[in-house]
C-alpha atoms as a PDB file:
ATOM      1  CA  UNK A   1     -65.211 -79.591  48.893  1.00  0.00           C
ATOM      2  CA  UNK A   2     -65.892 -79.640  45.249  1.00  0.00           C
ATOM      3  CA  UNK A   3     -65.104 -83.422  43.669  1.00  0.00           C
ATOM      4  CA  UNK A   4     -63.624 -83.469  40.480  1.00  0.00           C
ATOM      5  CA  UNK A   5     -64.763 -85.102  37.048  1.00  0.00           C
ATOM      6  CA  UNK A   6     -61.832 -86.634  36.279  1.00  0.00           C
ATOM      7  CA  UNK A   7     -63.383 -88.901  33.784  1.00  0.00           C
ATOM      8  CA  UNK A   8     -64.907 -86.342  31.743  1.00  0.00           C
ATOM      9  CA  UNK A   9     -62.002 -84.121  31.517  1.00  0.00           C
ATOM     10  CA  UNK A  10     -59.616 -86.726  30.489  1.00  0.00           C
ATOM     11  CA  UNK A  11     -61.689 -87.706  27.925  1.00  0.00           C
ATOM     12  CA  UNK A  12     -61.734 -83.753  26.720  1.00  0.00           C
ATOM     13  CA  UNK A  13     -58.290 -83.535  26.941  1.00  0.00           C
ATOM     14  CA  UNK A  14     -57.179 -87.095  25.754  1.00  0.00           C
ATOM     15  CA  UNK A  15     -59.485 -87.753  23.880  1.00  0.00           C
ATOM     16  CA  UNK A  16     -61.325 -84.465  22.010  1.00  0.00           C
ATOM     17  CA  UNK A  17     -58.295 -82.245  22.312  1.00  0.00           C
ATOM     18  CA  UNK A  18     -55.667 -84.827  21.540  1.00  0.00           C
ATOM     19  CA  UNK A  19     -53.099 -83.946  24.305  1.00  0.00           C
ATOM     20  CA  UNK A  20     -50.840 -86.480  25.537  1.00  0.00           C
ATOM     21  CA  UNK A  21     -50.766 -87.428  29.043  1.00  0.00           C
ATOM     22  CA  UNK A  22     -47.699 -85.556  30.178  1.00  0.00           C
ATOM     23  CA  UNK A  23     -49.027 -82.565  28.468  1.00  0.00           C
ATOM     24  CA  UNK A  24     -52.502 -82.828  30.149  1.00  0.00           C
ATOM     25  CA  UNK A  25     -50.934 -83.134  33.704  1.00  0.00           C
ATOM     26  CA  UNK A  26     -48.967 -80.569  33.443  1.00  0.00           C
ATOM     27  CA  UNK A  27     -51.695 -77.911  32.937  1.00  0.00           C
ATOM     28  CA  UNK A  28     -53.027 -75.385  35.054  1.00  0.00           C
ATOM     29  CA  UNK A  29     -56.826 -75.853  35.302  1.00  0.00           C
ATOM     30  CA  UNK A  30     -56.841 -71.947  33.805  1.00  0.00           C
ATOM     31  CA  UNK A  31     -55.007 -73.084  31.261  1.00  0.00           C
ATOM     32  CA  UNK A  32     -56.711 -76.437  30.351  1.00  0.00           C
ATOM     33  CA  UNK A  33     -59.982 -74.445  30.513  1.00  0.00           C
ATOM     34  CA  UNK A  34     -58.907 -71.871  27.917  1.00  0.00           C
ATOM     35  CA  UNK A  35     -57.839 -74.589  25.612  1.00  0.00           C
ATOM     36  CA  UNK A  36     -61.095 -76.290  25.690  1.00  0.00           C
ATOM     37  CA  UNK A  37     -62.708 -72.944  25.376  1.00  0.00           C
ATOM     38  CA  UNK A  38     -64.442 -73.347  28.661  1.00  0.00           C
ATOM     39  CA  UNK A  39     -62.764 -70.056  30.057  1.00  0.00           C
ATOM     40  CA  UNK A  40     -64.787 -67.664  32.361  1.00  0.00           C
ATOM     41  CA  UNK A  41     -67.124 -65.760  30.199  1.00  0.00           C
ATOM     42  CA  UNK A  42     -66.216 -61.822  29.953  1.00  0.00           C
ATOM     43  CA  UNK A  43     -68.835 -61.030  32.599  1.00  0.00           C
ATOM     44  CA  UNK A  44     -66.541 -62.953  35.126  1.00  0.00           C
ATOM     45  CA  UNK A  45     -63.010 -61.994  33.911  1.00  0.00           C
ATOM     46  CA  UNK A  46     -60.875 -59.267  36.105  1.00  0.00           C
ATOM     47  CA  UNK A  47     -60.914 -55.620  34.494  1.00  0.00           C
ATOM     48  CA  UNK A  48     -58.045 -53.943  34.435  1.00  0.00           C
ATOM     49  CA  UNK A  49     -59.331 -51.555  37.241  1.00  0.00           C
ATOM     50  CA  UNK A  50     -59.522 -54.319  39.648  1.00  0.00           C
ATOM     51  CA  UNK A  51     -56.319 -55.627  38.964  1.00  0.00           C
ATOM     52  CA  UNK A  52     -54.886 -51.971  40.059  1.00  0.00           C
ATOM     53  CA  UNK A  53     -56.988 -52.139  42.870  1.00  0.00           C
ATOM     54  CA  UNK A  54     -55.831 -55.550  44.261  1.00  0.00           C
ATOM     55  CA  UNK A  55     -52.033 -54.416  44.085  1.00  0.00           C
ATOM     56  CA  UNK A  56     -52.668 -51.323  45.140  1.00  0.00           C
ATOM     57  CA  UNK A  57     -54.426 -53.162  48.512  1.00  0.00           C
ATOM     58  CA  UNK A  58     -51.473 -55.922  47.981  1.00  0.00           C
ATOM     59  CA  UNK A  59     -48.242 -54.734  46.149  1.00  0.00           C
ATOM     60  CA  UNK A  60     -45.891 -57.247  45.824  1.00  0.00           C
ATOM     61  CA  UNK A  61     -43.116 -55.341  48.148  1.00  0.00           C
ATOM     62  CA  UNK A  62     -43.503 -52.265  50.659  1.00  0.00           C
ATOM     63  CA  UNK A  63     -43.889 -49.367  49.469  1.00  0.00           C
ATOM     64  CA  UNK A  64     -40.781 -47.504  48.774  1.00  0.00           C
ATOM     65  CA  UNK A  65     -38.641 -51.173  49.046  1.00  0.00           C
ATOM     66  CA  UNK A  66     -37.195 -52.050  45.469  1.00  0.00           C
ATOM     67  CA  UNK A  67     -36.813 -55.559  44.035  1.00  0.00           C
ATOM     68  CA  UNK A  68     -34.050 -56.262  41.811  1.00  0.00           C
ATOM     69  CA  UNK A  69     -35.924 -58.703  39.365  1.00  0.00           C
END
């Protein structure tokens, strides 16, 4: 398991970014990484192909089955 550099990243987003504490905690690591500008470079991102291949592979409800949403 990866350990995490707490110390670091508080002082990023306390401290460099100016977020308060309730504000910091409440972030998804996606989004406190795109706010620090430390999101996946383009080479990593998902294209929009994959995306339509994943729910193709995994749709969200069986095929023909209708959500109301």
């Amino acid at each position: 398991m990866n350990r995490i550099a707490w110390g670091p990243l508080m002082r990023l987003g306390l401290g460099r970014m100016g977020l308060v504490p309730d504000v910091f905690w409440a972030l998804t690591p996606a989004e406190f990484l795109l706010m620090a500008g430390l999101d996946a470079p383009e080479a990593l991102r998902m294209s929009r192909s994959a995306l339509e291949r994943l729910s193709a592979l995994y749709p969200d409800a069986p095929k023909g089955e209708q959500t109301d949403d």
